[in-house]
C-alpha atoms as a PDB file:
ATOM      1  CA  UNK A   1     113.925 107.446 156.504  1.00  0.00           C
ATOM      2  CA  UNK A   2     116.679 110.235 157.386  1.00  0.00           C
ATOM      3  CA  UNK A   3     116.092 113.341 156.450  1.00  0.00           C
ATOM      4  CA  UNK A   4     118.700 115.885 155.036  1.00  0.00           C
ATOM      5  CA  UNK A   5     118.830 119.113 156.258  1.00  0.00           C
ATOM      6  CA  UNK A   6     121.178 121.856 156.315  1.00  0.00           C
ATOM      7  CA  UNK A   7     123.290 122.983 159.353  1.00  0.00           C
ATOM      8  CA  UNK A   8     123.022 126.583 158.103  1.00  0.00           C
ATOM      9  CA  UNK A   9     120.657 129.352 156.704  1.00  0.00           C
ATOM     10  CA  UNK A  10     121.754 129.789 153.303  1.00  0.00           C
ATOM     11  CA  UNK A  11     120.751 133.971 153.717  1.00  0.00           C
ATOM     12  CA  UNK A  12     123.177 134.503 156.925  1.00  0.00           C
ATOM     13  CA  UNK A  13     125.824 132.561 158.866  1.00  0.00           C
ATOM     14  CA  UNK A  14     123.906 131.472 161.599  1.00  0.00           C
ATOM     15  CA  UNK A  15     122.417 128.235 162.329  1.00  0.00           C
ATOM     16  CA  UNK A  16     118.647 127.357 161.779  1.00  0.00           C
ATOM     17  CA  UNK A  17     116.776 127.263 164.975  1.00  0.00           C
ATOM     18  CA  UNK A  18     119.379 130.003 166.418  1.00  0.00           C
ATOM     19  CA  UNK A  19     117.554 133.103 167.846  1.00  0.00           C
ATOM     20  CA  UNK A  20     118.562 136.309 165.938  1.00  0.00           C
ATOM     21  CA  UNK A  21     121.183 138.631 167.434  1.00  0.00           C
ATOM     22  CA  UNK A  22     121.067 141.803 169.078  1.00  0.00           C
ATOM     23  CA  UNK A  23     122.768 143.061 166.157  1.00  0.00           C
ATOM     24  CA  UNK A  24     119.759 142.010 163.768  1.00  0.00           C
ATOM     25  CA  UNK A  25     117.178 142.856 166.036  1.00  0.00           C
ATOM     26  CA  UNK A  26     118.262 146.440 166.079  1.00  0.00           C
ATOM     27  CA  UNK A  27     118.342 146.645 162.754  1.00  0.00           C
ATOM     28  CA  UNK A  28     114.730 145.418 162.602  1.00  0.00           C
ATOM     29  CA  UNK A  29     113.634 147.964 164.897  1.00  0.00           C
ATOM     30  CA  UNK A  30     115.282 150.755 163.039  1.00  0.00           C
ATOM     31  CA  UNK A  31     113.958 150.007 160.109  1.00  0.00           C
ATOM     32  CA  UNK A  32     110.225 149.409 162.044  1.00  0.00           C
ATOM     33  CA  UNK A  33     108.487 152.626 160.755  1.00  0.00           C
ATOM     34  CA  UNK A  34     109.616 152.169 156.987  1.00  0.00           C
ATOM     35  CA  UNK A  35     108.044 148.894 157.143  1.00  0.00           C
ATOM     36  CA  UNK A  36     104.738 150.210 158.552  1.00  0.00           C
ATOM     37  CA  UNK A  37     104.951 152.826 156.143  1.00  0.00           C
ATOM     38  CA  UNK A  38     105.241 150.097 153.523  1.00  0.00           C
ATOM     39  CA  UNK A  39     102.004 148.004 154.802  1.00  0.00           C
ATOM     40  CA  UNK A  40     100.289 151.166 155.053  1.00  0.00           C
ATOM     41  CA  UNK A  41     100.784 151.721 151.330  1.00  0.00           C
ATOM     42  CA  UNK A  42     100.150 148.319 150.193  1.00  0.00           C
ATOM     43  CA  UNK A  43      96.758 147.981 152.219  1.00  0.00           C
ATOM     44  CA  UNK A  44      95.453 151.427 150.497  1.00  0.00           C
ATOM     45  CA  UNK A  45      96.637 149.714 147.349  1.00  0.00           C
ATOM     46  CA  UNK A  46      94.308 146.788 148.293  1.00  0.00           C
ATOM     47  CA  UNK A  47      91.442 148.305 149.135  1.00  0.00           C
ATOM     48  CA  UNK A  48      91.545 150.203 145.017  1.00  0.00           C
ATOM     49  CA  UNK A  49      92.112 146.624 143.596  1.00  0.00           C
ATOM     50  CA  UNK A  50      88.382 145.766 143.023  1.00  0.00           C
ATOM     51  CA  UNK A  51      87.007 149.189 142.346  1.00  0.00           C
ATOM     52  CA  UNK A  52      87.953 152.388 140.797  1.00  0.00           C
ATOM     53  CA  UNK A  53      89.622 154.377 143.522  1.00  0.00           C
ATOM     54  CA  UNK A  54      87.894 157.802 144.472  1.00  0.00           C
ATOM     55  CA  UNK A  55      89.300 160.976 145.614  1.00  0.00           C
ATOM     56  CA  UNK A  56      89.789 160.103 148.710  1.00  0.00           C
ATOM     57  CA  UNK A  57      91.546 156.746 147.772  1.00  0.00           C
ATOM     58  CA  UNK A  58      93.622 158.619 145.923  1.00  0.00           C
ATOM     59  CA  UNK A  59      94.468 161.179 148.845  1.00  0.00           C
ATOM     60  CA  UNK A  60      95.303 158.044 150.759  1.00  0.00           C
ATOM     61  CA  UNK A  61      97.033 156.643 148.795  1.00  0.00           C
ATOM     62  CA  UNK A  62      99.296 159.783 147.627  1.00  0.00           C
ATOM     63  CA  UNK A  63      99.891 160.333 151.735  1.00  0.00           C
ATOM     64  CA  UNK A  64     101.114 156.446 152.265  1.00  0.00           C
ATOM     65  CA  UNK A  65     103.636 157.252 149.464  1.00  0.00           C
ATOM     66  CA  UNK A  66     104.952 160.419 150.898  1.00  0.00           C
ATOM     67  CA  UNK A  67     105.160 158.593 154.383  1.00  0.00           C
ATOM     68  CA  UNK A  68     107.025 156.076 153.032  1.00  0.00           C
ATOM     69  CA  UNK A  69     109.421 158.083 151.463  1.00  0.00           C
ATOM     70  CA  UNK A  70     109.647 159.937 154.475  1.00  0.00           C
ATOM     71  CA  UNK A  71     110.765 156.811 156.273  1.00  0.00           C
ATOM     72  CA  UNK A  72     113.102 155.782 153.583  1.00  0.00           C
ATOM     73  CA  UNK A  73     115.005 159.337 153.863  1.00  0.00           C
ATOM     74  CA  UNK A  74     114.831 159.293 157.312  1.00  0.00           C
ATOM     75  CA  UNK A  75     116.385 155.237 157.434  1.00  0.00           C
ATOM     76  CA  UNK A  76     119.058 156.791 155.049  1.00  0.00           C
ATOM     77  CA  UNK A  77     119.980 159.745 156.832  1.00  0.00           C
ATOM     78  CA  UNK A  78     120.127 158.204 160.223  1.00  0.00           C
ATOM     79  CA  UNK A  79     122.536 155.275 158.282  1.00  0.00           C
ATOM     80  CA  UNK A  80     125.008 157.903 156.457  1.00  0.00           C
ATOM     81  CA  UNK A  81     125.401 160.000 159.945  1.00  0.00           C
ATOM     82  CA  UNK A  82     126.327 156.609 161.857  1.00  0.00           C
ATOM     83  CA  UNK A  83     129.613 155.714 162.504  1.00  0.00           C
ATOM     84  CA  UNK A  84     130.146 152.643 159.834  1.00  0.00           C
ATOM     85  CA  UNK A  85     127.055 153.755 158.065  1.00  0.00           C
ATOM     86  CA  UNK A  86     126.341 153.741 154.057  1.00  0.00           C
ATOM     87  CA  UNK A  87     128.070 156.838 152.763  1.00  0.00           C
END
């Protein structure tokens, strides 16, 4: 039986198996602490899912948010200041 499989990634240009760039890997790292921020958020979501949250949930919750947004302003202003960057 032969398979069929395509010779590229339909989401980007490069071939399957093919290691990511420098390029992309940069990009993952600046955009490292918005993601944290992000799983931060979502696990004190979780943790309110099976239960009504307390105060304290709720104080964790609120500070994941306002981390998160902090990261996403940050990612944004560091972007618009860079040459080539999102204006």
């Amino acid at each position: 039986m032969k398979l069929i499989l395509p010779t590229r990634d339909s989401r980007s240009d490069t071939a399957i198996g093919q290691e990511p760039t420098t390029a992309e890997l940069d990009a993952i790292e600046a955009e490292m602490p918005l993601i944290t921020a992000e799983v931060d958020l979502l696990d004190a979501q979780i943790t309110t899912l099976d239960r009504l949250p307390n105060e304290l949930d709720m104080r964790r919750i609120r500070r994941a948010r306002r981390r998160v947004l902090a990261a996403r302003r940050d990612l944004a202003d560091r972007a618009a200041t860079q040459p080539g960057g999102a204006a």
